[in-house]
ModelCIF file with pLDDT and N, C-alpha, C, O atoms, coordinates in Angstrom:
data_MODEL
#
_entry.id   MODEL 
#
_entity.id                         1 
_entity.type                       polymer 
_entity.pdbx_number_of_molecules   1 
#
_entity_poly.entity_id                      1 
_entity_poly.type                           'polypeptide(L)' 
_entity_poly.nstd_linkage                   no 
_entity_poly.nstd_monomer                   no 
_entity_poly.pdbx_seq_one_letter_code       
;(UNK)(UNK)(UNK)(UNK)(UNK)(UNK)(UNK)(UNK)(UNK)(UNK)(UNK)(UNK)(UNK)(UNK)(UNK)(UNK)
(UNK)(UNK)(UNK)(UNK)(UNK)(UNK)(UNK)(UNK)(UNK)(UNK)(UNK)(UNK)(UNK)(UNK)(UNK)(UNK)
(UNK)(UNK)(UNK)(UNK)(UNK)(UNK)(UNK)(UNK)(UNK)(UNK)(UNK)(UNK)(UNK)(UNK)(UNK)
;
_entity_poly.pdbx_seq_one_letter_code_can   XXXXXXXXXXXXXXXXXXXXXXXXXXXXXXXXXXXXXXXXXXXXXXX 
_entity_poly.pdbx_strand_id                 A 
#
loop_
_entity_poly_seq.entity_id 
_entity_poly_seq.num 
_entity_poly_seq.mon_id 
_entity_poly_seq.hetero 
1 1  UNK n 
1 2  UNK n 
1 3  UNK n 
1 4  UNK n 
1 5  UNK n 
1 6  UNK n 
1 7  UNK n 
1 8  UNK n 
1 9  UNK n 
1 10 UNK n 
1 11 UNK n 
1 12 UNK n 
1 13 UNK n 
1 14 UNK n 
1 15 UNK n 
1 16 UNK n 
1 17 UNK n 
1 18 UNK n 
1 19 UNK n 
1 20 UNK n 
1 21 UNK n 
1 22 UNK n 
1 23 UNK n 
1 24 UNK n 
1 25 UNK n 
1 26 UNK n 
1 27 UNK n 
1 28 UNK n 
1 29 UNK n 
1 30 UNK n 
1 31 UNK n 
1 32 UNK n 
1 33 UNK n 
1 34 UNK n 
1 35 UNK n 
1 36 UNK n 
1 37 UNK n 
1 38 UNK n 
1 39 UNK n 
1 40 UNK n 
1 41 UNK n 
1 42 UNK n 
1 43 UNK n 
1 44 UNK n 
1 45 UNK n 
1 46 UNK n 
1 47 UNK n 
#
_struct_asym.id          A 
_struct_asym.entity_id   1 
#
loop_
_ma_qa_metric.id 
_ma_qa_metric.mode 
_ma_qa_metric.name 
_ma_qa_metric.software_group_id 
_ma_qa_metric.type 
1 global pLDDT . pLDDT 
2 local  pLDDT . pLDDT 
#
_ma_qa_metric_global.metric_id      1 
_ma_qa_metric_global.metric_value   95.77 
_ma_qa_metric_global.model_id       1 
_ma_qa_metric_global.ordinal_id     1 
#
loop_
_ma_qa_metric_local.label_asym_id 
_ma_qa_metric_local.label_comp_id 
_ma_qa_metric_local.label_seq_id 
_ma_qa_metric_local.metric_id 
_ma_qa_metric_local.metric_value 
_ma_qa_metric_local.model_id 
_ma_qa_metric_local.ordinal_id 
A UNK 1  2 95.00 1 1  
A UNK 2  2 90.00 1 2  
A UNK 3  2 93.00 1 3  
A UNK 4  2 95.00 1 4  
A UNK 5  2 96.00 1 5  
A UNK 6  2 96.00 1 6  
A UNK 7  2 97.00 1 7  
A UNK 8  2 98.00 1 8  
A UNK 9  2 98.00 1 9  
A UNK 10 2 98.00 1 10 
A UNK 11 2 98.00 1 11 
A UNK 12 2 97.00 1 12 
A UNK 13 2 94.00 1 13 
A UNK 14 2 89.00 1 14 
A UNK 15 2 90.00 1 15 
A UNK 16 2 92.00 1 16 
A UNK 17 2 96.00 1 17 
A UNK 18 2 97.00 1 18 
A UNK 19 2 98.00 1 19 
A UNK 20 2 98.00 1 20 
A UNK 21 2 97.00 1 21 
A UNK 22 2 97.00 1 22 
A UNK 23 2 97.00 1 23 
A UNK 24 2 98.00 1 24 
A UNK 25 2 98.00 1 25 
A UNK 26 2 97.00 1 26 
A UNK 27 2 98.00 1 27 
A UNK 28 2 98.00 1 28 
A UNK 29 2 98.00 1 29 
A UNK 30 2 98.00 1 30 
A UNK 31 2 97.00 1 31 
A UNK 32 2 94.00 1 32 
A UNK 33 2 92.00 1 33 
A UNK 34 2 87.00 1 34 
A UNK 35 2 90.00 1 35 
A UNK 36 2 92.00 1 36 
A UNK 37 2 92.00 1 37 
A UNK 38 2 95.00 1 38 
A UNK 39 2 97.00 1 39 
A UNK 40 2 98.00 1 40 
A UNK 41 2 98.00 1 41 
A UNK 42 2 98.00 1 42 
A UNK 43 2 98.00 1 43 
A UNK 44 2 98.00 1 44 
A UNK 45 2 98.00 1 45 
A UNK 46 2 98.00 1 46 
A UNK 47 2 98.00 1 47 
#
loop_
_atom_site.group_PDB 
_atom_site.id 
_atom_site.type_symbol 
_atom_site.label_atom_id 
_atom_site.label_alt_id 
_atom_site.label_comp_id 
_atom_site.label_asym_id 
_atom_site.label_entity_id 
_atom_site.label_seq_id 
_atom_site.pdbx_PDB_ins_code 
_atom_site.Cartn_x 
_atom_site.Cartn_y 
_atom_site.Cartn_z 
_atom_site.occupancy 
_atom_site.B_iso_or_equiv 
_atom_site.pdbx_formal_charge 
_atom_site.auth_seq_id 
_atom_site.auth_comp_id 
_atom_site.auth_asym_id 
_atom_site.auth_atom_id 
_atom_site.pdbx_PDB_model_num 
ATOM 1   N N  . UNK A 1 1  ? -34.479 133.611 175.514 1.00 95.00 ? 1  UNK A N  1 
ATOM 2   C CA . UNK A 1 1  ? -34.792 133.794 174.107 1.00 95.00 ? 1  UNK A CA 1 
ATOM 3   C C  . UNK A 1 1  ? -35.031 135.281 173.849 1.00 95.00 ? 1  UNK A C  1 
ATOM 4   O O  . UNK A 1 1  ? -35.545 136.059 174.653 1.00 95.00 ? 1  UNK A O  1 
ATOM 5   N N  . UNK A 1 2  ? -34.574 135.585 172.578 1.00 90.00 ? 2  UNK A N  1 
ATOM 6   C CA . UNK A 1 2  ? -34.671 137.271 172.257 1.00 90.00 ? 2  UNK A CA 1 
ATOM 7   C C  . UNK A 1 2  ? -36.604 137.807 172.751 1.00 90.00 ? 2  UNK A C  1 
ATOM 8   O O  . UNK A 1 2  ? -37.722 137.334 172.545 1.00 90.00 ? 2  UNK A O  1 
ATOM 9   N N  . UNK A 1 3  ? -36.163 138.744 173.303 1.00 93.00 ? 3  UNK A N  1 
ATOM 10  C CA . UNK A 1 3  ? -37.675 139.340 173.760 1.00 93.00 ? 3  UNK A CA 1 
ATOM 11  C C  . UNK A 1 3  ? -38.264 138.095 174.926 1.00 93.00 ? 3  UNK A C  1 
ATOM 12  O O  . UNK A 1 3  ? -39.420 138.351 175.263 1.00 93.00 ? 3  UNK A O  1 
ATOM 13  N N  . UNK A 1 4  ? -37.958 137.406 175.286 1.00 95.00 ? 4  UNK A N  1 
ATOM 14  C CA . UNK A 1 4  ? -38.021 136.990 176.899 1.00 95.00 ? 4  UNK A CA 1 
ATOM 15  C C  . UNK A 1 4  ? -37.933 136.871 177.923 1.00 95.00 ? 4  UNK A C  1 
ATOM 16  O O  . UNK A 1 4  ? -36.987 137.654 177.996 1.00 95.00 ? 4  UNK A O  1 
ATOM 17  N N  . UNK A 1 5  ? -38.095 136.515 179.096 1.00 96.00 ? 5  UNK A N  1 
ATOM 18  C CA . UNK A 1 5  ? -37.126 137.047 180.211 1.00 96.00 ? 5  UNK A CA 1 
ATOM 19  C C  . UNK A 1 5  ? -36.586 135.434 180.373 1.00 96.00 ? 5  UNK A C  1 
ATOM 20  O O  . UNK A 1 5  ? -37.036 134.366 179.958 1.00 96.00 ? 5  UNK A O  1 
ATOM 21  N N  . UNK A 1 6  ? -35.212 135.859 181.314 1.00 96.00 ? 6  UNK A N  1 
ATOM 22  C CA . UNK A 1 6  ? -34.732 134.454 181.433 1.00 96.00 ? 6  UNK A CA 1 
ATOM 23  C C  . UNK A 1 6  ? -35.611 133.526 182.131 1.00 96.00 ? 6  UNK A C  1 
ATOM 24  O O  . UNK A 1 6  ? -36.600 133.804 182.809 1.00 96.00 ? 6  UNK A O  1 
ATOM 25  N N  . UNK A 1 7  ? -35.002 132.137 181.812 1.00 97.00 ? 7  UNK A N  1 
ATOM 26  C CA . UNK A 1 7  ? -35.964 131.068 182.205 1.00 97.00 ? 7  UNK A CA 1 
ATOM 27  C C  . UNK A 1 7  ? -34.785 130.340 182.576 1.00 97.00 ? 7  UNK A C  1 
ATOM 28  O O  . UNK A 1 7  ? -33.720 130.252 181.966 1.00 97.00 ? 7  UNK A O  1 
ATOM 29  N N  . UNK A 1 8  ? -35.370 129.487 184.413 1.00 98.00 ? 8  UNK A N  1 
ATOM 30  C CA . UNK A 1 8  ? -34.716 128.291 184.617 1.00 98.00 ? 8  UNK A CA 1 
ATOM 31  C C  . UNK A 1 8  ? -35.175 127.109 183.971 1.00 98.00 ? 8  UNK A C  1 
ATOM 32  O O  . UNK A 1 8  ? -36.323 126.665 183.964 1.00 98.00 ? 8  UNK A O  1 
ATOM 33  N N  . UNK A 1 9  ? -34.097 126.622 183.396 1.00 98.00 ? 9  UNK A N  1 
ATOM 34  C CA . UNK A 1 9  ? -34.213 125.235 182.613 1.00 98.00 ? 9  UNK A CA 1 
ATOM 35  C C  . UNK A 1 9  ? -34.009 124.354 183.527 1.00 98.00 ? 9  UNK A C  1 
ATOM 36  O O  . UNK A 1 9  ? -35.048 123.700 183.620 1.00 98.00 ? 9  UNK A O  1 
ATOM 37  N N  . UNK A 1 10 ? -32.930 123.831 184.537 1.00 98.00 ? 10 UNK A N  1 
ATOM 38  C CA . UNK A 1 10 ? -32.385 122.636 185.391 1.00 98.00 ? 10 UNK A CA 1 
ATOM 39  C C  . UNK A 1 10 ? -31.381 123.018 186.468 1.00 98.00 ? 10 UNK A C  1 
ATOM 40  O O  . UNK A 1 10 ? -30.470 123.807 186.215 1.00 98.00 ? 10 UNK A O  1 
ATOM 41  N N  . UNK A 1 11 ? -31.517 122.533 187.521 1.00 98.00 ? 11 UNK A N  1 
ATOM 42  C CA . UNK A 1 11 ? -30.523 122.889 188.651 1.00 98.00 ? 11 UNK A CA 1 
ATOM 43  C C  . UNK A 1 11 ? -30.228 121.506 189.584 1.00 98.00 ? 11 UNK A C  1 
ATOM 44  O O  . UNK A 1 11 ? -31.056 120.672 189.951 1.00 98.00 ? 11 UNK A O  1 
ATOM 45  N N  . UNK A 1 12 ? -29.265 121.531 189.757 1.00 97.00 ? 12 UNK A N  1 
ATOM 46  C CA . UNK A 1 12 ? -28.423 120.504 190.822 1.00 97.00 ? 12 UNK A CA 1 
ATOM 47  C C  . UNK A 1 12 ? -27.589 120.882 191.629 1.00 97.00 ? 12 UNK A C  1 
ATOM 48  O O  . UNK A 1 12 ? -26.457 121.318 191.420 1.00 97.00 ? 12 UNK A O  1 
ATOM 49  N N  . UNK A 1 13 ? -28.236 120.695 192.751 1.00 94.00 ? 13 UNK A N  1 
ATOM 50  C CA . UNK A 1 13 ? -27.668 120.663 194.299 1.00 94.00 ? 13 UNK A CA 1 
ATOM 51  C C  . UNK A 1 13 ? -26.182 119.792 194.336 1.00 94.00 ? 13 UNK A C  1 
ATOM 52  O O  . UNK A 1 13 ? -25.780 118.811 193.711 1.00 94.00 ? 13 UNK A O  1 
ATOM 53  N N  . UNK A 1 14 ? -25.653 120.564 195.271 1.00 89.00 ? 14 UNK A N  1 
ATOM 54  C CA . UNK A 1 14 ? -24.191 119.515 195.673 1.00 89.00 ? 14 UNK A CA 1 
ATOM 55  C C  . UNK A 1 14 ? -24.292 118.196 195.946 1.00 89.00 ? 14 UNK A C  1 
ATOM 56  O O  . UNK A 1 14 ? -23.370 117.402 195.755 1.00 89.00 ? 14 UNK A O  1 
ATOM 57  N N  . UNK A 1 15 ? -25.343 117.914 196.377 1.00 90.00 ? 15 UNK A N  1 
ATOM 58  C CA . UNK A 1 15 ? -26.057 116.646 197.093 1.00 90.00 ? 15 UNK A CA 1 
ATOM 59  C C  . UNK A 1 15 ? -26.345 115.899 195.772 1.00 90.00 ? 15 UNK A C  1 
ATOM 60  O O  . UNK A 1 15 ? -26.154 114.683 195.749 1.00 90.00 ? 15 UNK A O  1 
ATOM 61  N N  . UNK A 1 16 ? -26.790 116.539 194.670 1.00 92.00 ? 16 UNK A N  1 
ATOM 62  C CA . UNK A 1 16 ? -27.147 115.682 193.125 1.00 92.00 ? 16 UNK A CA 1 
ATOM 63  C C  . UNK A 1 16 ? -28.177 115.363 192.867 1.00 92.00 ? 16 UNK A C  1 
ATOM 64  O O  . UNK A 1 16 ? -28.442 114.444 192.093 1.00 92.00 ? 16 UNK A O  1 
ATOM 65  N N  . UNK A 1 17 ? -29.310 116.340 193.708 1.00 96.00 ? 17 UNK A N  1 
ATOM 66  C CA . UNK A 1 17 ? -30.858 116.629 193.541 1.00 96.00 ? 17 UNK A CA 1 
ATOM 67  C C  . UNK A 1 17 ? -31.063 117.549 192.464 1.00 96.00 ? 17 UNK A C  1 
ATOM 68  O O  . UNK A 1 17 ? -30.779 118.747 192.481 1.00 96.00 ? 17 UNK A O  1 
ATOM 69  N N  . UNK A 1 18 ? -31.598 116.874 191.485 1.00 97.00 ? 18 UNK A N  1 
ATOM 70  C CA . UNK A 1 18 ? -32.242 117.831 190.242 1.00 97.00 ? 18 UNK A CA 1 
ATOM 71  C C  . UNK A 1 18 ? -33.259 118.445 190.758 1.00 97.00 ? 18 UNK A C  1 
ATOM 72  O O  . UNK A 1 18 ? -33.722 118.328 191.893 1.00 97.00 ? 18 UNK A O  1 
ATOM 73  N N  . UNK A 1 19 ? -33.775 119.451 189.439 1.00 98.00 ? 19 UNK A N  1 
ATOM 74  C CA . UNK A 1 19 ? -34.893 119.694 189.430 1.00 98.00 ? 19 UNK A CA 1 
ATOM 75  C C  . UNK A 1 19 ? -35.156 120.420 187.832 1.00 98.00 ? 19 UNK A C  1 
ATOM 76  O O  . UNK A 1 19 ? -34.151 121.012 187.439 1.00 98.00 ? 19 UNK A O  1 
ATOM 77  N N  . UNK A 1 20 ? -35.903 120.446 187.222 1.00 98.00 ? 20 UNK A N  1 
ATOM 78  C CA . UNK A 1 20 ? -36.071 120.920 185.890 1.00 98.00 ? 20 UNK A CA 1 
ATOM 79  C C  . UNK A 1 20 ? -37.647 122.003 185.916 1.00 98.00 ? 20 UNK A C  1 
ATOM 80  O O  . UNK A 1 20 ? -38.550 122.018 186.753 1.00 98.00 ? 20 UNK A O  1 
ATOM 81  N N  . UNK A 1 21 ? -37.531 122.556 185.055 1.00 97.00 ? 21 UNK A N  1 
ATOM 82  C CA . UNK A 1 21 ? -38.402 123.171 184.729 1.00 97.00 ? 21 UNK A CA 1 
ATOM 83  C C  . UNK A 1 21 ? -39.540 122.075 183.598 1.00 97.00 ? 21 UNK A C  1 
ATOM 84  O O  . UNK A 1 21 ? -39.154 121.147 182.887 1.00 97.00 ? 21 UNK A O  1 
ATOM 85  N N  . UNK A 1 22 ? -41.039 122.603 183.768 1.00 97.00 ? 22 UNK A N  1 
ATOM 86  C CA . UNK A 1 22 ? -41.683 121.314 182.953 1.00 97.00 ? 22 UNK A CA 1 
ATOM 87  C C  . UNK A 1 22 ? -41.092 121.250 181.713 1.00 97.00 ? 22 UNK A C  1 
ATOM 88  O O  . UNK A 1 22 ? -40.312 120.339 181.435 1.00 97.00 ? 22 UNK A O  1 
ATOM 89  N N  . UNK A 1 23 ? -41.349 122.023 181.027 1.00 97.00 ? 23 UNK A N  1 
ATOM 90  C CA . UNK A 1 23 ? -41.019 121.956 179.335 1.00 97.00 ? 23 UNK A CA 1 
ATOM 91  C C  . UNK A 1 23 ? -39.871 120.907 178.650 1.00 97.00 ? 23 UNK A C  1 
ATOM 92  O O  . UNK A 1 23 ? -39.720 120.478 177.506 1.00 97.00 ? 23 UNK A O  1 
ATOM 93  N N  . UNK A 1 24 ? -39.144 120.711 179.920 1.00 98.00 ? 24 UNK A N  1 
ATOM 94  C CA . UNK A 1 24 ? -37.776 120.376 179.391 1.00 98.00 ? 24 UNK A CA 1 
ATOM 95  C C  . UNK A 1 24 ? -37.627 118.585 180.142 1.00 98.00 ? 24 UNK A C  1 
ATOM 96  O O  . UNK A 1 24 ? -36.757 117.749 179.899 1.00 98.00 ? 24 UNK A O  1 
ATOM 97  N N  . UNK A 1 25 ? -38.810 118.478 181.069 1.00 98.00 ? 25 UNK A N  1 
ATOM 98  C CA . UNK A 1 25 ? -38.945 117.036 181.659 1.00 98.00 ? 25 UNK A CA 1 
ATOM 99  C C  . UNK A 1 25 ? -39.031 116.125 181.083 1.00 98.00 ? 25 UNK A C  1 
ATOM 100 O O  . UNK A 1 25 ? -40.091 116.013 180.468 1.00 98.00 ? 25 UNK A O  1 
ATOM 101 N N  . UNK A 1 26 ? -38.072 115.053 180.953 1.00 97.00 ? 26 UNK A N  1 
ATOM 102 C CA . UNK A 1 26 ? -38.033 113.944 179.930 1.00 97.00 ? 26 UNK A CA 1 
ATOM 103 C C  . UNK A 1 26 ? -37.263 114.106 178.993 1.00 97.00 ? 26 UNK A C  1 
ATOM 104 O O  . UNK A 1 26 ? -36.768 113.027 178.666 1.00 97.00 ? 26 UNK A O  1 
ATOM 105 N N  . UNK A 1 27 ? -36.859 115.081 178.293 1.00 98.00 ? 27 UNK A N  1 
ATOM 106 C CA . UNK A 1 27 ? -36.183 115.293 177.352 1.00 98.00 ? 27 UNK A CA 1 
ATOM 107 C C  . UNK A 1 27 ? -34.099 116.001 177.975 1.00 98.00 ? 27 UNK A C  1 
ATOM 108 O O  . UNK A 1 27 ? -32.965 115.560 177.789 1.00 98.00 ? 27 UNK A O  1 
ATOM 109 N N  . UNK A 1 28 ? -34.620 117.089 178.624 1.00 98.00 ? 28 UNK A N  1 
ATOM 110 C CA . UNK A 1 28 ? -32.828 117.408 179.360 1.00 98.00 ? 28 UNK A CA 1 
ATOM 111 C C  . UNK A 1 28 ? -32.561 116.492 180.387 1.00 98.00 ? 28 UNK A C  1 
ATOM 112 O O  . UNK A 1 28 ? -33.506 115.940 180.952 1.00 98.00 ? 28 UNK A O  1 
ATOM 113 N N  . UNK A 1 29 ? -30.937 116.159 180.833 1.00 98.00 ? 29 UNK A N  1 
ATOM 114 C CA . UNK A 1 29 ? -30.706 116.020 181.717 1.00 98.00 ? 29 UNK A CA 1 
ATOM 115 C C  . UNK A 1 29 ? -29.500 116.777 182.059 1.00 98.00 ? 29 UNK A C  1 
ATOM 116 O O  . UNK A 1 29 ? -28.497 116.813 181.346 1.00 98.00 ? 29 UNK A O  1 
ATOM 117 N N  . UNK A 1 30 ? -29.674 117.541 183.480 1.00 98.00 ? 30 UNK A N  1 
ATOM 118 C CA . UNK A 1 30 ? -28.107 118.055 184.137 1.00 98.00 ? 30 UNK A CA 1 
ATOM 119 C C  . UNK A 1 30 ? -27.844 116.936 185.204 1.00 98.00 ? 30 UNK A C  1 
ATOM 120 O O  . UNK A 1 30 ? -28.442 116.110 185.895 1.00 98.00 ? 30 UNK A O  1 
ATOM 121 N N  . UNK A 1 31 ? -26.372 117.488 184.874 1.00 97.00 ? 31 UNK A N  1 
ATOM 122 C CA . UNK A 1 31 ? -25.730 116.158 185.625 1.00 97.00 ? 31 UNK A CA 1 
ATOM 123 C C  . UNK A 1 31 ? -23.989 117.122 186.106 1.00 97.00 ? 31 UNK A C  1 
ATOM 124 O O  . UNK A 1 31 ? -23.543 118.011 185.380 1.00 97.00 ? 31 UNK A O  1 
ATOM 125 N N  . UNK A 1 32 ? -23.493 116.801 187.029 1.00 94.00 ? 32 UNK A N  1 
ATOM 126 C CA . UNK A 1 32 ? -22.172 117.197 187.285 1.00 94.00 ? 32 UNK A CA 1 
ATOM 127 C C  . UNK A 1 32 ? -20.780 116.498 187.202 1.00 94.00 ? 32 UNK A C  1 
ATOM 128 O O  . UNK A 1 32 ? -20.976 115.401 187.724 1.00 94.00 ? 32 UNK A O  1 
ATOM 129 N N  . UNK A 1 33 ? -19.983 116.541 186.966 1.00 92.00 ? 33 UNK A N  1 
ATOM 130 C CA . UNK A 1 33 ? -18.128 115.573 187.472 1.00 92.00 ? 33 UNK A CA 1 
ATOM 131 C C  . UNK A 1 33 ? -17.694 116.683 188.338 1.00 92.00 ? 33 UNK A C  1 
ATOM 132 O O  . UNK A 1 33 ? -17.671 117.895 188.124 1.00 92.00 ? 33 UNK A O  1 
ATOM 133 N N  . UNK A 1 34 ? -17.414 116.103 189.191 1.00 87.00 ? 34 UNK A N  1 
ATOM 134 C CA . UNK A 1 34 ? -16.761 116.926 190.416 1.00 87.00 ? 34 UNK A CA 1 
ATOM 135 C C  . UNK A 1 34 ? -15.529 116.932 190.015 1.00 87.00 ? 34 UNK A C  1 
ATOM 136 O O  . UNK A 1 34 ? -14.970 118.029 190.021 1.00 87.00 ? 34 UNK A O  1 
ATOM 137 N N  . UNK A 1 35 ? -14.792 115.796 189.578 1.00 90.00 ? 35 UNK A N  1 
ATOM 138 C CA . UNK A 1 35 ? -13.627 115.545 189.539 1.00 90.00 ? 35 UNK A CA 1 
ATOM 139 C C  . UNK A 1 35 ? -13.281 116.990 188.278 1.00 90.00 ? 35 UNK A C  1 
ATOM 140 O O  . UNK A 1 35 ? -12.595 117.987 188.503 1.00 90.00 ? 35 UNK A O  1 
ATOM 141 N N  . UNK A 1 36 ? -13.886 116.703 187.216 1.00 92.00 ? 36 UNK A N  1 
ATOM 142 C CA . UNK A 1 36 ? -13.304 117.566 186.177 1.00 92.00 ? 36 UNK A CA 1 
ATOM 143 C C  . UNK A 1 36 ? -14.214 118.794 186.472 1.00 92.00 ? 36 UNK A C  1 
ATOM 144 O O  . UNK A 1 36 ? -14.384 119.413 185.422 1.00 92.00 ? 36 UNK A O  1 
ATOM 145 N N  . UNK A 1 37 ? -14.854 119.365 187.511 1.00 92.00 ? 37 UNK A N  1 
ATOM 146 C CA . UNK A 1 37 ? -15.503 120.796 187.706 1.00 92.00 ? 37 UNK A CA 1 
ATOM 147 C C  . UNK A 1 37 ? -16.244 121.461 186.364 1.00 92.00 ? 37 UNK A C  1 
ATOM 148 O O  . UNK A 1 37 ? -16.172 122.504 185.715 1.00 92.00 ? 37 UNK A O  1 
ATOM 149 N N  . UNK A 1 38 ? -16.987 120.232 186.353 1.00 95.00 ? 38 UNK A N  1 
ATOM 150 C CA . UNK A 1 38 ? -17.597 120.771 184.595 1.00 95.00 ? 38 UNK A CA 1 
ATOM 151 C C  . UNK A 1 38 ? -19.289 120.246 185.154 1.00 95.00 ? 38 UNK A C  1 
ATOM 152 O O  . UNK A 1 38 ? -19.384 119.285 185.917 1.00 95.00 ? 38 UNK A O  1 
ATOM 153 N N  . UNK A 1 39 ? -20.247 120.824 184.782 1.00 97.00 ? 39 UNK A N  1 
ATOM 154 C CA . UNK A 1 39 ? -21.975 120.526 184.896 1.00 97.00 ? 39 UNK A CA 1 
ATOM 155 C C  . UNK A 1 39 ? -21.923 120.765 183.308 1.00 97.00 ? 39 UNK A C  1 
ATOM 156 O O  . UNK A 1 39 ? -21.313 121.546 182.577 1.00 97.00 ? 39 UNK A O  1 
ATOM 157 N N  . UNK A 1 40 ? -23.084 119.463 183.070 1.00 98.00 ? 40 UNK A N  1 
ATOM 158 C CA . UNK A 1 40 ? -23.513 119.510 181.709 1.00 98.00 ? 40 UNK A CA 1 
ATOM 159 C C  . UNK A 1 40 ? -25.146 119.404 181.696 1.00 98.00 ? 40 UNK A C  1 
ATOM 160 O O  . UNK A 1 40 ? -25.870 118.953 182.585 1.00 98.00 ? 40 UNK A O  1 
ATOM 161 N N  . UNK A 1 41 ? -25.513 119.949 180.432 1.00 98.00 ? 41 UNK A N  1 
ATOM 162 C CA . UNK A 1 41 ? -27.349 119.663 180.146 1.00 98.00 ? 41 UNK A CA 1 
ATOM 163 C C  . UNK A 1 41 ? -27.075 119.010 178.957 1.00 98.00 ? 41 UNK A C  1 
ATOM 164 O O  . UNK A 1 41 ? -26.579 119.525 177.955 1.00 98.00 ? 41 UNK A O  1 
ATOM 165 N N  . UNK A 1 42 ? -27.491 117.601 179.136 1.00 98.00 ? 42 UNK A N  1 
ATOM 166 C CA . UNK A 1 42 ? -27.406 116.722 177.766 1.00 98.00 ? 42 UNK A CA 1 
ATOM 167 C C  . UNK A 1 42 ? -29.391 117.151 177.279 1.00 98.00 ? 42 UNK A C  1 
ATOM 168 O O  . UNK A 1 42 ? -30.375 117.101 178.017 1.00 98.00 ? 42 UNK A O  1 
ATOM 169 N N  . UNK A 1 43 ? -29.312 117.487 175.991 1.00 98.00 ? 43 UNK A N  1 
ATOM 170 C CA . UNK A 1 43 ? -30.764 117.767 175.546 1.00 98.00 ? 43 UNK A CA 1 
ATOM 171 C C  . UNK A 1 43 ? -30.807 117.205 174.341 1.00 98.00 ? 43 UNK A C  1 
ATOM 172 O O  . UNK A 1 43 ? -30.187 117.422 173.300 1.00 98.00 ? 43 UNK A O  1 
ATOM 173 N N  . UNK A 1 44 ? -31.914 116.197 174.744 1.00 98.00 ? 44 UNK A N  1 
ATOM 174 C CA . UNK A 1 44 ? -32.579 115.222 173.733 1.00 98.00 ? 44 UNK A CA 1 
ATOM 175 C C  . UNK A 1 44 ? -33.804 115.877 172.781 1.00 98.00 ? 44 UNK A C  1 
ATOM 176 O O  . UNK A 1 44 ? -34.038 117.071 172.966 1.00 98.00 ? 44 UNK A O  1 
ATOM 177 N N  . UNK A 1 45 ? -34.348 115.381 172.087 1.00 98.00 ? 45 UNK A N  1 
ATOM 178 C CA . UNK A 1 45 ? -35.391 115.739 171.509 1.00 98.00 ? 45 UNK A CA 1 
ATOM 179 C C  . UNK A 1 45 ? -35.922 117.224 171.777 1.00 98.00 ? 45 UNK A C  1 
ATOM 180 O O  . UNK A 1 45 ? -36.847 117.788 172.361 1.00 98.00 ? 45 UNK A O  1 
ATOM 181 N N  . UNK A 1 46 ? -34.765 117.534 170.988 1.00 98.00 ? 46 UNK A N  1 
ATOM 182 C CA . UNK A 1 46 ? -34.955 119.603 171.176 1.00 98.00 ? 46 UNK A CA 1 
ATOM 183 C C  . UNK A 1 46 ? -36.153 119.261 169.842 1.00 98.00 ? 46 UNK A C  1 
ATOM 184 O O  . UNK A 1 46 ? -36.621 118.448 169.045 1.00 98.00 ? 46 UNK A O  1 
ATOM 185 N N  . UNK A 1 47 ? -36.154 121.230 170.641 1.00 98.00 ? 47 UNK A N  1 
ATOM 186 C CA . UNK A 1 47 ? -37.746 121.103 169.501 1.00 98.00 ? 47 UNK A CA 1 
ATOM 187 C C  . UNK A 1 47 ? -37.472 123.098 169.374 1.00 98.00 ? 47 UNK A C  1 
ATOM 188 O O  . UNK A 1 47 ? -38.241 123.786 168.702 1.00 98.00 ? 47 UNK A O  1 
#
């Protein structure tokens, strides 16, 4: 965010171990397709 420093939001291992940062627990999910080489963060109840 302007005037912040970056922040980890969510990360996934090859293996398909998340992990999120709190703020965003319950509400994001990352997820990967191997097949189509695409990672997504579906985010629910932004605020």
């Amino acid at each position: 965010a302007p005037g912040k420093q970056r922040e980890l939001v969510a990360t996934i291992t090859s293996g398909g171990s998340t992990n999120y940062v709190n703020s965003v627990k319950g509400r994001f999910t990352i997820s990967r397709d191997n097949v189509k080489n695409t990672v997504y963060l579906q985010m629910n109840n932004l605020k």
